[in-house]
C-alpha atoms as a PDB file:
ATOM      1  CA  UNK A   1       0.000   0.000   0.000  1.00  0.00           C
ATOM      2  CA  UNK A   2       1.229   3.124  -1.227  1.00  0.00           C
ATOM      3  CA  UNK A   3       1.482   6.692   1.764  1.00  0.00           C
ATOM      4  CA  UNK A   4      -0.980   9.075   0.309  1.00  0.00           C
ATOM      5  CA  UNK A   5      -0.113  13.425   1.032  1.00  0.00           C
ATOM      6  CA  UNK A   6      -2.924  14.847   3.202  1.00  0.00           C
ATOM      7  CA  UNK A   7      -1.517  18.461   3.109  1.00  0.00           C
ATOM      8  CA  UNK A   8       2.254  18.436   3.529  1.00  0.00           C
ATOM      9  CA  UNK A   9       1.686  15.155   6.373  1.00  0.00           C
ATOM     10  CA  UNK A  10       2.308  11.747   5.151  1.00  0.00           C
ATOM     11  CA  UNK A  11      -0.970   9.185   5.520  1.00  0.00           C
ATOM     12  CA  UNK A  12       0.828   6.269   7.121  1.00  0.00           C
ATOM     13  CA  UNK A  13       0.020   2.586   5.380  1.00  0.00           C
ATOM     14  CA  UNK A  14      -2.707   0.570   7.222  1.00  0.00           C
ATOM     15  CA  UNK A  15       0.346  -2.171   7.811  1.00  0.00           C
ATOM     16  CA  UNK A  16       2.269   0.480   9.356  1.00  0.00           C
ATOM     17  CA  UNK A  17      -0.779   1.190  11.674  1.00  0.00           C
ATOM     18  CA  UNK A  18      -1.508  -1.870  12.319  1.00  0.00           C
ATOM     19  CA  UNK A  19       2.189  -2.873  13.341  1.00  0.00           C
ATOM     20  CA  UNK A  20       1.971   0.146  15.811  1.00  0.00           C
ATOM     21  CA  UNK A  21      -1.159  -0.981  17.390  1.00  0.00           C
ATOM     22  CA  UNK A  22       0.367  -4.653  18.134  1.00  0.00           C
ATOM     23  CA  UNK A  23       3.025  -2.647  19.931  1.00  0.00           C
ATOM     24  CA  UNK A  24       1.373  -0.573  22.148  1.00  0.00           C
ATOM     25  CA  UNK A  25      -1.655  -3.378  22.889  1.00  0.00           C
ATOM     26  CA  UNK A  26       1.759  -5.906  23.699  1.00  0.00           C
ATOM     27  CA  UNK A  27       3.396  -3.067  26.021  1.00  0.00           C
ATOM     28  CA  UNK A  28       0.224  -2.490  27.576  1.00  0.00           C
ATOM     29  CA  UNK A  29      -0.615  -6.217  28.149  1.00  0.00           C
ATOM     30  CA  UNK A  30       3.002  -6.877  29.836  1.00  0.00           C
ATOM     31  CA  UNK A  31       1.899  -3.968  31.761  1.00  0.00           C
ATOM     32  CA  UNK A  32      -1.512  -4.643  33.408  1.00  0.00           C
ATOM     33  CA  UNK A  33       0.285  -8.763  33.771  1.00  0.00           C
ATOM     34  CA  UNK A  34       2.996  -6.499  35.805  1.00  0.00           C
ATOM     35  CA  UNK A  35       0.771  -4.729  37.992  1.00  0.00           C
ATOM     36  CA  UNK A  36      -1.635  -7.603  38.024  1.00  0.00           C
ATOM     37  CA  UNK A  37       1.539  -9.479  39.774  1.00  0.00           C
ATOM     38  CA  UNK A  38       2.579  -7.224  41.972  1.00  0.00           C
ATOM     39  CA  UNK A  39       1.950  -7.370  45.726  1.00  0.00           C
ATOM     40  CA  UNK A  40       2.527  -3.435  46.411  1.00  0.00           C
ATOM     41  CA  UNK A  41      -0.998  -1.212  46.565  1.00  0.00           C
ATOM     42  CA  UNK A  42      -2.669  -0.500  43.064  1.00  0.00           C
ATOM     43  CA  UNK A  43      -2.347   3.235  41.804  1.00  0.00           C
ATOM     44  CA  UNK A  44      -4.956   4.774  40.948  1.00  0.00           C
ATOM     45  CA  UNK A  45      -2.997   6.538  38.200  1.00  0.00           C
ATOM     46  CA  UNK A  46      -1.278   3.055  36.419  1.00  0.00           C
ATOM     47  CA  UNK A  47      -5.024   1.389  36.408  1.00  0.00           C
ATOM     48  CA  UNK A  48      -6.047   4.911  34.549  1.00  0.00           C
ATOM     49  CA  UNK A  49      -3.399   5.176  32.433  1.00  0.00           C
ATOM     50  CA  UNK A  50      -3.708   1.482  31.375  1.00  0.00           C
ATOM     51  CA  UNK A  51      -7.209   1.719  31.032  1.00  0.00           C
ATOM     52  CA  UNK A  52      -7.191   4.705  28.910  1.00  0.00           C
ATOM     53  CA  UNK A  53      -4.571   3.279  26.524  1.00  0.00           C
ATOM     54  CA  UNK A  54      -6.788   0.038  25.917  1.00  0.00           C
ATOM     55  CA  UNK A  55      -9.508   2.570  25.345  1.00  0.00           C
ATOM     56  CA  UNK A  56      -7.496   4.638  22.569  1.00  0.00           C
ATOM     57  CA  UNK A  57      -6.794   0.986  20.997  1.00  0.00           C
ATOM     58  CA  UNK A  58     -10.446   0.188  20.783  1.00  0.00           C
ATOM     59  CA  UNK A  59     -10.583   3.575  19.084  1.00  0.00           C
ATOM     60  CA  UNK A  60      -8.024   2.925  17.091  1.00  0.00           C
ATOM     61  CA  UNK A  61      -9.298  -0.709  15.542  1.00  0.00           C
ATOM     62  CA  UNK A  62     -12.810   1.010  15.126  1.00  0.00           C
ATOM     63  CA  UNK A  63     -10.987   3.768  12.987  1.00  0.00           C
ATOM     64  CA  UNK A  64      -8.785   1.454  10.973  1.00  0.00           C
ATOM     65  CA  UNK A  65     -11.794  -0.401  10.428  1.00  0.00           C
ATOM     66  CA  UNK A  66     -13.567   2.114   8.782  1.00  0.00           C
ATOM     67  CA  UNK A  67     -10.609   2.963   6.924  1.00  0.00           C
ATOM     68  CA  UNK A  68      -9.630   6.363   8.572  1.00  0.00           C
ATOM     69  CA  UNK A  69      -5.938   5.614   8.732  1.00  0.00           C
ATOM     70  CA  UNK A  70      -4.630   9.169  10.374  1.00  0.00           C
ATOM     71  CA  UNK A  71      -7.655   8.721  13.117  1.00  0.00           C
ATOM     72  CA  UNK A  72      -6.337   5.340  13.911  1.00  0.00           C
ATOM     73  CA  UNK A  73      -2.650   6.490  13.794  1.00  0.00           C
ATOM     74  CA  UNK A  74      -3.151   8.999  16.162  1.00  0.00           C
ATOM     75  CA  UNK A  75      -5.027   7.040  18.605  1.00  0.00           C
ATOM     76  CA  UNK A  76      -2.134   4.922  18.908  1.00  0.00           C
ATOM     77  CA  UNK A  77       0.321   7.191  19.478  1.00  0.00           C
ATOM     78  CA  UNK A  78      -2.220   8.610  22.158  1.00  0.00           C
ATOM     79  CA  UNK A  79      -2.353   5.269  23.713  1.00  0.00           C
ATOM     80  CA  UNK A  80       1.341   4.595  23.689  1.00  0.00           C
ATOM     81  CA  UNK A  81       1.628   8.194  26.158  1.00  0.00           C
ATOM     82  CA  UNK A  82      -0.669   6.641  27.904  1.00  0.00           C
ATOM     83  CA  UNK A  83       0.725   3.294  28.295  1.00  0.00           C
ATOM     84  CA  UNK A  84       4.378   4.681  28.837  1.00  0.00           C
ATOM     85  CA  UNK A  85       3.507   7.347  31.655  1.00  0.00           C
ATOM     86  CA  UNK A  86       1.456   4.769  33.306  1.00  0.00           C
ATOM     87  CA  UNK A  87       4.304   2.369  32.756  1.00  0.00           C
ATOM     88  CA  UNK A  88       6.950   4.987  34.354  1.00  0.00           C
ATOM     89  CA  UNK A  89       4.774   5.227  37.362  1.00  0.00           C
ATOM     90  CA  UNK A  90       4.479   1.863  38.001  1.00  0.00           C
ATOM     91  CA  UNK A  91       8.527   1.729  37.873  1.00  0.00           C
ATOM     92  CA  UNK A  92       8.948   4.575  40.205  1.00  0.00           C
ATOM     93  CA  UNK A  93       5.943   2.815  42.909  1.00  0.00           C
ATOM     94  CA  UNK A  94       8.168  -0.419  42.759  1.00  0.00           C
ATOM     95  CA  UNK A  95      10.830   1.612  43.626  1.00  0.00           C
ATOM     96  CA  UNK A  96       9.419   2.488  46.272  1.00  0.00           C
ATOM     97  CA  UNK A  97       7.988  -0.403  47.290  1.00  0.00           C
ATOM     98  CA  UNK A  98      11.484  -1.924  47.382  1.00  0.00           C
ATOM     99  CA  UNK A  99      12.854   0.865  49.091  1.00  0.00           C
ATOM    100  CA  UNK A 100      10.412   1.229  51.728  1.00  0.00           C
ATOM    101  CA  UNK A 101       6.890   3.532  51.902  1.00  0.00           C
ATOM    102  CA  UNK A 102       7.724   6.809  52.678  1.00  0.00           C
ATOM    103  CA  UNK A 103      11.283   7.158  50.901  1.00  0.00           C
ATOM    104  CA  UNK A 104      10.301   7.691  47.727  1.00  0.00           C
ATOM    105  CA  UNK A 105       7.113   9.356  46.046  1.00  0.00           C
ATOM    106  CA  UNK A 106       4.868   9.426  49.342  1.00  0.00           C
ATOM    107  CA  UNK A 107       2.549  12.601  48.706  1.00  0.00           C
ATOM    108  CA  UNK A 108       0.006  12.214  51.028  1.00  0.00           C
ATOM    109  CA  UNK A 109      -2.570  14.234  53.664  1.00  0.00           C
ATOM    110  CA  UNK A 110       0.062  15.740  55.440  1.00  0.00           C
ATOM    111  CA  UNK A 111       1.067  17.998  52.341  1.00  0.00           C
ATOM    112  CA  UNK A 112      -1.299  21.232  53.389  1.00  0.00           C
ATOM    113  CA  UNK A 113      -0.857  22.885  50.382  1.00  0.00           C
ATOM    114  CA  UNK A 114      -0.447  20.886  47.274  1.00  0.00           C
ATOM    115  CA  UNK A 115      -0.540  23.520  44.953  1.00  0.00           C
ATOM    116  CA  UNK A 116       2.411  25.674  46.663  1.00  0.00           C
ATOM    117  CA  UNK A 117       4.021  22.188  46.733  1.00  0.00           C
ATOM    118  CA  UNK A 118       3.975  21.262  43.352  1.00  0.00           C
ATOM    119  CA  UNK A 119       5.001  24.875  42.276  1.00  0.00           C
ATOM    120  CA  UNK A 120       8.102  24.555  44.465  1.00  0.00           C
ATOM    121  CA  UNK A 121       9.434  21.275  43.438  1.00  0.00           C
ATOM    122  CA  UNK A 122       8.852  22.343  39.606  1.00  0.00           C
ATOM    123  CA  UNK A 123      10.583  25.150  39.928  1.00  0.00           C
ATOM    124  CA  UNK A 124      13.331  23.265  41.602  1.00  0.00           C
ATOM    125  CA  UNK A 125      13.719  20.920  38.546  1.00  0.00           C
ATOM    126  CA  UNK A 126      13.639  23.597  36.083  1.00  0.00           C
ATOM    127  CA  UNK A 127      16.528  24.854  38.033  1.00  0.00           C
ATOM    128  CA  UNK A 128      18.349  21.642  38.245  1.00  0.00           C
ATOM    129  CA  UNK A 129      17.671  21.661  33.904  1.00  0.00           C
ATOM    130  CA  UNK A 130      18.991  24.510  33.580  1.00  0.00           C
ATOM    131  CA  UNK A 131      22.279  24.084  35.701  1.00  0.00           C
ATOM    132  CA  UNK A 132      22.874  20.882  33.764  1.00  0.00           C
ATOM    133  CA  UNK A 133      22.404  22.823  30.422  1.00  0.00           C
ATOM    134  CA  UNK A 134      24.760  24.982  31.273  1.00  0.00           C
ATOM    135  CA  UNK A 135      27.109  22.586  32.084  1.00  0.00           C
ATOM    136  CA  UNK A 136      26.296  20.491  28.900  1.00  0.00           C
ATOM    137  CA  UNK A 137      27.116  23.408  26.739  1.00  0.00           C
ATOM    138  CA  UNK A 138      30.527  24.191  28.685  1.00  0.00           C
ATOM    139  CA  UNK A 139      31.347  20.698  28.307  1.00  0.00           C
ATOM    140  CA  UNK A 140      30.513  20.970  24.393  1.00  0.00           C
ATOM    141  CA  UNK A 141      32.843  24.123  24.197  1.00  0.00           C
ATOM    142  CA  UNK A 142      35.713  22.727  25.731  1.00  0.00           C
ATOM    143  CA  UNK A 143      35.737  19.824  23.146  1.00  0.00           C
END
């Protein structure tokens, strides 16, 4: 199957699609068999995340079913961010889990003011990116 121009984007093949979509539905699969196996508390945010990338697949096979091939692109991609943030979260809890509650990612009651809270730690790591930026680009200088 030839890729068709839709404006200056590329229409990707239906194989292509459909290679994508066995991907992300595998990923997610080992996923939910992951968390499924695990003996740490269930996140709220992994059983989200996993859902809603099994729910952009569905959308995905209904699209390439009916032949809309960007639709059905797109809702992969869609559920592969879902599948990989929910994935990263479930690495960081079994961190955590391993390391002990409490050491790692505990955000809980005691945390008065979330909002101030999150504020503060982002603008903590965009100082920490842009220390190591400058350091990347004196490195990059220097050789």
């Amino acid at each position: 199957m030839s890729l068709g121009k839709s404006g200056n984007k590329k229409t990707p093949s239906e194989l292509k699609v459909m290679e994508r979509l066995a991907i992300v539905e595998q990923f997610l699969a080992k996923l939910k068999a992951d968390v499924d196996a695990s003996v740490f508390r269930r996140s709220r945010v992994v059983e989200d995340g996993i859902t809603s990338g099994f729910d952009e697949i569905n959308d995905a096979v209904e699209h390439l079913s009916e032949e809309e091939l960007e639709d059905a692109d797109r809702s992969c991609k869609v559920a592969w961010l879902h599948a990989q943030f929910a994935r990263q979260i479930f690495d960081a809890e079994m961190t955590e889990h391993y390391l002990g509650e409490g050491d790692f990612l505990e955000i809980g009651d005691d945390i008065s003011d979330w909002h101030k809270f999150a504020h503060d730690e982002i603008l903590a790591l965009e100082e920490d990116i842009v220390s190591l930026r400058k350091d990347i680009n004196e490195r990059a200088k220097k050789n």
